[in-house]
N, C-alpha and C. Protein backbone atom coordinates (compact mmCIF):
# COMPACT_ATOMS: atom_id res chain seq x y z
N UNK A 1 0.84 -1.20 0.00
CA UNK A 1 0.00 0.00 0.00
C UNK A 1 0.87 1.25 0.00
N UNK A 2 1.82 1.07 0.73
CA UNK A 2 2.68 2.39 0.61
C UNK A 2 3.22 2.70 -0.51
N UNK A 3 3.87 1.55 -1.41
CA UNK A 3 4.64 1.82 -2.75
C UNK A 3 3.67 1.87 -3.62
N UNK A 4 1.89 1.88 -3.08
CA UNK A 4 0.91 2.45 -4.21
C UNK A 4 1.07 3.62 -4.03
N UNK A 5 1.05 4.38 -2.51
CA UNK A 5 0.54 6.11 -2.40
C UNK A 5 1.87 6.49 -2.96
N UNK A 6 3.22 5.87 -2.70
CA UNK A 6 4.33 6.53 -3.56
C UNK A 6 4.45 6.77 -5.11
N UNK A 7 3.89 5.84 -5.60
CA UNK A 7 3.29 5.85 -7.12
C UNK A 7 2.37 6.88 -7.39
N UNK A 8 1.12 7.05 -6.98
CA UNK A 8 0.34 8.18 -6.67
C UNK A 8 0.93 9.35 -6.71
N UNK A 9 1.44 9.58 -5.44
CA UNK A 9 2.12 11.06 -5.20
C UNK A 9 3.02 11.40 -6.21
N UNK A 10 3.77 10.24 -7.13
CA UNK A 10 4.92 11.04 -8.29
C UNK A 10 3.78 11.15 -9.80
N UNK A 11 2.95 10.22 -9.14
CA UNK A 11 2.01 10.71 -10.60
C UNK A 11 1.58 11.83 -11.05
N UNK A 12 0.58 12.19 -9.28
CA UNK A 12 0.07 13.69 -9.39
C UNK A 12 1.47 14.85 -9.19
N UNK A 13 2.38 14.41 -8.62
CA UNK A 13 2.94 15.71 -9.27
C UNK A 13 3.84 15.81 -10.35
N UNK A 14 3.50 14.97 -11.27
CA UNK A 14 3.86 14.72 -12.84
C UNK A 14 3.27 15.80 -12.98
N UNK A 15 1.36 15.49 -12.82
CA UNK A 15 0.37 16.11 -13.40
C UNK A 15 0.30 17.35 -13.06
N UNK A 16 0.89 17.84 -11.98
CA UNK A 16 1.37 19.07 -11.33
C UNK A 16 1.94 19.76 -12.26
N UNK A 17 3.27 19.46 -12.16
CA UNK A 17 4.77 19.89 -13.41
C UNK A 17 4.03 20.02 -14.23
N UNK A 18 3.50 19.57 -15.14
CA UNK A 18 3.78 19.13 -16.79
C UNK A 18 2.13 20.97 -16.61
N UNK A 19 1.41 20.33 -15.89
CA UNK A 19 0.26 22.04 -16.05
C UNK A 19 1.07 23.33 -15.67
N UNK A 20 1.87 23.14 -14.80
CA UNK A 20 2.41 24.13 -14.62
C UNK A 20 3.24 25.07 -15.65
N UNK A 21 4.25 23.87 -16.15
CA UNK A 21 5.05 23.95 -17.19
C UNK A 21 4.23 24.77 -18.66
N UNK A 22 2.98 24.09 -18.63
CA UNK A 22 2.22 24.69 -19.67
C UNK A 22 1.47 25.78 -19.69
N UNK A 23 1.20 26.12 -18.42
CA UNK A 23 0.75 27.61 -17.77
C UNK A 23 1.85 28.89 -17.83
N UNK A 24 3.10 28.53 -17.39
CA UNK A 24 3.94 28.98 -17.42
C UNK A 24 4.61 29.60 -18.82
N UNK A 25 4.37 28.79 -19.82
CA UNK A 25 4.65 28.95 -21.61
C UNK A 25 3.98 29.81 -22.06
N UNK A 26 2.29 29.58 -21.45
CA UNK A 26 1.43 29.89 -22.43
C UNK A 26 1.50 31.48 -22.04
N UNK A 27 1.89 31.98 -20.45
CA UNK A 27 1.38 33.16 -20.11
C UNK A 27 2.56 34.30 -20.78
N UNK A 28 3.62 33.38 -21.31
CA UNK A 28 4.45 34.19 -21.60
C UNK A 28 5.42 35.57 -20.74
N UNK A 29 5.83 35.00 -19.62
CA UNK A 29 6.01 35.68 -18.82
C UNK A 29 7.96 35.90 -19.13
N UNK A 30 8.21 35.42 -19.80
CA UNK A 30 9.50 36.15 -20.25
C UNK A 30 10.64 35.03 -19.47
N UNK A 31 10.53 34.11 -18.90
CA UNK A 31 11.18 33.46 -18.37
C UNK A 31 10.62 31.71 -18.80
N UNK A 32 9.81 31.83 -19.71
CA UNK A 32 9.37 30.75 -20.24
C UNK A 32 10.28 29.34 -20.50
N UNK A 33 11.32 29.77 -21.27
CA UNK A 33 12.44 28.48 -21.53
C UNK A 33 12.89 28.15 -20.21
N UNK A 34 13.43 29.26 -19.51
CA UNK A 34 13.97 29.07 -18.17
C UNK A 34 12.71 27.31 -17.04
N UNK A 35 11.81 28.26 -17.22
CA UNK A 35 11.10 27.63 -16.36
C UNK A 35 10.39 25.91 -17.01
N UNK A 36 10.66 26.16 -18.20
CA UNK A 36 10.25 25.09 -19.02
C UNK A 36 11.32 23.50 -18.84
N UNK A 37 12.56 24.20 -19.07
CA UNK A 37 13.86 23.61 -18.78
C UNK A 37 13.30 22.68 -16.77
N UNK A 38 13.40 23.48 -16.15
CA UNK A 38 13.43 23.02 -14.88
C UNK A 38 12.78 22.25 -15.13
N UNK A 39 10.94 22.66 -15.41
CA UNK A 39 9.88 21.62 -15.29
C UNK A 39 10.45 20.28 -16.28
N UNK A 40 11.05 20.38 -17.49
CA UNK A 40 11.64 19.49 -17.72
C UNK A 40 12.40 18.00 -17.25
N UNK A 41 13.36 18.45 -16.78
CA UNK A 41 14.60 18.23 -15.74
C UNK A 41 13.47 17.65 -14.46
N UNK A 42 12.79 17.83 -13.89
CA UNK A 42 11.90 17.47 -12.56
C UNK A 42 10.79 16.57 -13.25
N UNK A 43 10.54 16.50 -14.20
CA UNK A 43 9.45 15.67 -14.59
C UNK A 43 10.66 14.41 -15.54
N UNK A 44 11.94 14.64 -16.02
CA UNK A 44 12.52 13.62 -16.13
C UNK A 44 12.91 12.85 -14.81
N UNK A 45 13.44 13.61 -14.00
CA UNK A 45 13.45 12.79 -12.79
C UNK A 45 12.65 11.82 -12.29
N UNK A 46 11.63 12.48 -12.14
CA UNK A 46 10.12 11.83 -11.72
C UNK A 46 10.04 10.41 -12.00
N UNK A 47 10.01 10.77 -13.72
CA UNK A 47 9.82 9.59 -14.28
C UNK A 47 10.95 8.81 -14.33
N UNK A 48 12.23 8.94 -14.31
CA UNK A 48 13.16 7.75 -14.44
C UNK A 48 13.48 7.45 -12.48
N UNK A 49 12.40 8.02 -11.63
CA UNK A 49 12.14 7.37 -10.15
C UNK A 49 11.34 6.28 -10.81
N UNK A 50 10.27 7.09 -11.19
CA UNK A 50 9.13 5.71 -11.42
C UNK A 50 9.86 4.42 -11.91
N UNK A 51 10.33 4.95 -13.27
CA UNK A 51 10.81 3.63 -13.74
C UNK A 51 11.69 2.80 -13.35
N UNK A 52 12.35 3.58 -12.14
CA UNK A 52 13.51 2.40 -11.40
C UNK A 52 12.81 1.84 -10.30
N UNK A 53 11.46 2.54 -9.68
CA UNK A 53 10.58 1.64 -9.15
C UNK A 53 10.03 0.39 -9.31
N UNK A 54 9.55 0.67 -10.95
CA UNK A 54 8.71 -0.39 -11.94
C UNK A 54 9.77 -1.92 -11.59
N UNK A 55 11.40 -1.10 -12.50
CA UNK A 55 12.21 -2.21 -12.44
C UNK A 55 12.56 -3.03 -11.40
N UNK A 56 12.79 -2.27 -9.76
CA UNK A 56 12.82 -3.02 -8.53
C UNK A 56 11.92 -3.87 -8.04
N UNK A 57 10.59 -3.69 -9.16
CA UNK A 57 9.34 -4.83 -8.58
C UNK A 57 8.43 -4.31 -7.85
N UNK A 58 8.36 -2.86 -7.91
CA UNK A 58 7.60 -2.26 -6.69
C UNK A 58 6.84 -1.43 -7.22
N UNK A 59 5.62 -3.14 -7.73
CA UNK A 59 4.48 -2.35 -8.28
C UNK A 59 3.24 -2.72 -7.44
């Protein structure tokens, strides 16, 4: 149950990042690449956690 809510919690804040990231583009606030880059970089992370999760069996 726990390595479900841990799955969970990197999901939603995938889903976090990735709106943000796109809020952030769209408003054009002049720091767009900047902030795009990070959300980048944090949502690759994310996901290559997940996937070293997947691979350890801890699904």
């Amino acid at each position: 149950m726990n390595t479900q809510f841990l799955l969970w919690s990197r999901v939603i804040r995938l889903v976090v990042l990735l709106a943000l990231g796109g809020w952030l583009v769209s408003n054009g606030t002049g720091l767009d690449y900047f902030f795009a880059a990070i959300c980048a970089a944090l949502i690759a992370l994310t996901g290559y956690q997940l996937w070293a999760s997947v691979q350890r069996g801890g699904h």
